[in-house]
Each structure stands twice: as C-alpha cells, then as structure tokens.
Protein backbone atom coordinates (compact mmCIF):
# COMPACT_ATOMS: atom_id res chain seq x y z
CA UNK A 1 -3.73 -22.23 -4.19
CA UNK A 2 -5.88 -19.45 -2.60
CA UNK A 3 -4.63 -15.86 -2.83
CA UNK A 4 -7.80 -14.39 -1.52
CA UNK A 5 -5.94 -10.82 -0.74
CA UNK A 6 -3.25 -10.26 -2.65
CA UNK A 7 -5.26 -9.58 -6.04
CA UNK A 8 -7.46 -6.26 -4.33
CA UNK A 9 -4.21 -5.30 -2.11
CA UNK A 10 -2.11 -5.37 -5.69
CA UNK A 11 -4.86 -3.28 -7.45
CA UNK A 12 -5.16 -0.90 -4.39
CA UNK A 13 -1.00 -0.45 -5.00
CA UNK A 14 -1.24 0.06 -8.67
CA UNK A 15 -3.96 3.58 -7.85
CA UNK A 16 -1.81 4.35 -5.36
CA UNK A 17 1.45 4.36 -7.21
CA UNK A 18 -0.50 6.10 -10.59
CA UNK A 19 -1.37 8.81 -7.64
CA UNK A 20 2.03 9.30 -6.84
CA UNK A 21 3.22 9.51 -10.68
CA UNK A 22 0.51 12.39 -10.46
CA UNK A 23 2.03 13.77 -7.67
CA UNK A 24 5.04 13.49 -9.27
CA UNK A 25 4.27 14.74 -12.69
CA UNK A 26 0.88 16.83 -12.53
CA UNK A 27 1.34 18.15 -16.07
CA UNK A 28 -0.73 15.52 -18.26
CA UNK A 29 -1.27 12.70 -15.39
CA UNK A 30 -4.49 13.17 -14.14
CA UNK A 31 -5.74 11.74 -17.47
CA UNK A 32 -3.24 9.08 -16.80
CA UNK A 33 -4.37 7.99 -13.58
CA UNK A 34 -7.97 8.19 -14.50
CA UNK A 35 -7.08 5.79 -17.53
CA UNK A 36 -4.96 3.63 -14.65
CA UNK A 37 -7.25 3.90 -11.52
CA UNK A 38 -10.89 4.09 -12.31
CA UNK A 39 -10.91 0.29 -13.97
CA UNK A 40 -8.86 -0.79 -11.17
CA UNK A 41 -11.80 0.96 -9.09
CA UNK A 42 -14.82 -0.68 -11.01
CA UNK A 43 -13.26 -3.95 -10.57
CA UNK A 44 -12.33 -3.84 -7.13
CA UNK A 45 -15.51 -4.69 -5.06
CA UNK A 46 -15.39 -7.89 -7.59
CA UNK A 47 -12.26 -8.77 -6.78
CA UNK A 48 -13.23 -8.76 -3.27
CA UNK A 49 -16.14 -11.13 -3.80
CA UNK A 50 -13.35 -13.50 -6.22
CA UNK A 51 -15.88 -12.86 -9.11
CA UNK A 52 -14.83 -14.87 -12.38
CA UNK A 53 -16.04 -11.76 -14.65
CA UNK A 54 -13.97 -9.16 -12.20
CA UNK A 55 -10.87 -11.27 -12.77
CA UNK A 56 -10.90 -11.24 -16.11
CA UNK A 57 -11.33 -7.45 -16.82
CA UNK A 58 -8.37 -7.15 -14.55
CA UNK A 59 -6.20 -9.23 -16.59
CA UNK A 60 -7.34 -6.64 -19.52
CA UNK A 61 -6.75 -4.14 -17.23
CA UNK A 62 -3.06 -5.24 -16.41
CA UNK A 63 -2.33 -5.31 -19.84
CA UNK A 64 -2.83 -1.98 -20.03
CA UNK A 65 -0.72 -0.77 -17.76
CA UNK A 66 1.82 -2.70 -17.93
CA UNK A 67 2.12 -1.00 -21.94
CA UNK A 68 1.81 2.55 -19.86
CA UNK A 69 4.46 1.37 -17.32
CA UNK A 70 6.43 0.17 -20.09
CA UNK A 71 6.72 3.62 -22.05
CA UNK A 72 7.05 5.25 -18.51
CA UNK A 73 10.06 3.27 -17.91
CA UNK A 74 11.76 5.05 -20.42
CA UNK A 75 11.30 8.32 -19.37
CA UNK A 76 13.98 10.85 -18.70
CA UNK A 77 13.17 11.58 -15.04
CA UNK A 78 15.10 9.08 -12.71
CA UNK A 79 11.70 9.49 -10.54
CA UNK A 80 9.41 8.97 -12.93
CA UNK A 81 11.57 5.92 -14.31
CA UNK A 82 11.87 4.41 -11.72
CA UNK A 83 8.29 4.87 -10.82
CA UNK A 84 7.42 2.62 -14.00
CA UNK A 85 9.89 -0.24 -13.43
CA UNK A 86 8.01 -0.91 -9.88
CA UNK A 87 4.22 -0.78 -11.41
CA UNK A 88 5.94 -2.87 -14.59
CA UNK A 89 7.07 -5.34 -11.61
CA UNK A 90 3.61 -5.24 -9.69
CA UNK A 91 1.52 -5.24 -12.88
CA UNK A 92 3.76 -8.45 -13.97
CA UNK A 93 3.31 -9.92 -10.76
CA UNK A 94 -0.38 -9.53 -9.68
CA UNK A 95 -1.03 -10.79 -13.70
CA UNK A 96 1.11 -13.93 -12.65
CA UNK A 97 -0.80 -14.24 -9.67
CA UNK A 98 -4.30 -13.58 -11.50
CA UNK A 99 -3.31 -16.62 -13.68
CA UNK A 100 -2.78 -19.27 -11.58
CA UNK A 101 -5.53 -18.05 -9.82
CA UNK A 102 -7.51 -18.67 -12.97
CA UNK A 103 -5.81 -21.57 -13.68
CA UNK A 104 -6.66 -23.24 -9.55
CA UNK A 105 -10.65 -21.39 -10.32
CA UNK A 106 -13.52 -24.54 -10.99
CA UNK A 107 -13.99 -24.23 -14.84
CA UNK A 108 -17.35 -23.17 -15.99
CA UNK A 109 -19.86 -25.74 -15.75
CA UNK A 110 -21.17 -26.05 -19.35
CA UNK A 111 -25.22 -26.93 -19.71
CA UNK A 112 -26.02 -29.40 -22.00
C-alpha cells in the first residue's frame, strides 16, 4: 500500500490549521505554531523523497501535537475547541497512515 501524497499533504494541513489557531488566538500562538510548524517544515522535503529517517521524526512529531491538540481540545473557546478536535483527528490519522506505511516500507537490510 503506497500513500505517496497523503503523508506531505497531511503535514502541509497540520501548519496550516496551527496558522489558523494563530489567527485565531494571536495572544501566545506564535510560539505555538513555531513549536507545531517548523518540524513539520524540516521534515517535509523528506517526506517528499519517502525518506525512512523523515518518517520517523514525523511520527515524533505527531506525537507532539496530538498532546497540544489534546489540551487544545479542552479549551473554553468553541473555535479554538473545535480547532483541536480536527488536528487531534488529522494528527491521529496521518500517524495511522505513517504506520502502515512503515509497516508496507522494505526493512533495513542488516550487514553482516
């Protein structure tokens, strides 16, 4: 199973939804979306050459903020709430992806 798009096009959704939490809430949130977006930026061109190494820093990376869209999703804001439970859902989803991904990915030949 190839997903040869989805992982970038995912990533490029996660910066763009941290950008419109900034919009949203500009008190405090540039830190946040530097803390969100400039991984997801490092690791992009790798993800758009499939590197092994790129996919792993963005499973890191998804952990992340999926802990920040967690906490967000608690917030008292309708906006802002509602703002975490769809990067919670596309954070849970591109990880998904990322593992069977991994999982489909030639292991690592071993020398002997």
């Amino acid at each position: 199973m190839r997903m040869p798009g989805l992982l970038p096009l995912g990533a490029v959704l996660l910066i763009l939804l941290a950008g419109v939490n900034w919009y949203v809430q500009p008190a405090g949130g540039a830190m946040l979306w530097a803390m969100q977006a400039l991984p997801l930026l490092l690791t992009l061109p790798g993800l758009f050459r499939r590197n092994r190494r790129s996919l792993q820093w963005l499973g890191f990376i998804l952990l992340f903020i999926m802990l920040v869209s967690i906490t967000q999703a608690f917030n008292g804001l309708p906006i802002l709430r509602m703002l975490g439970i769809i990067s919670l859902l596309l954070a849970l989803a591109m990880f998904a992806g990322l593992l069977v991904s991994m999982k489909h990915r030639n292991p690592v030949q071993k020398e002997s």
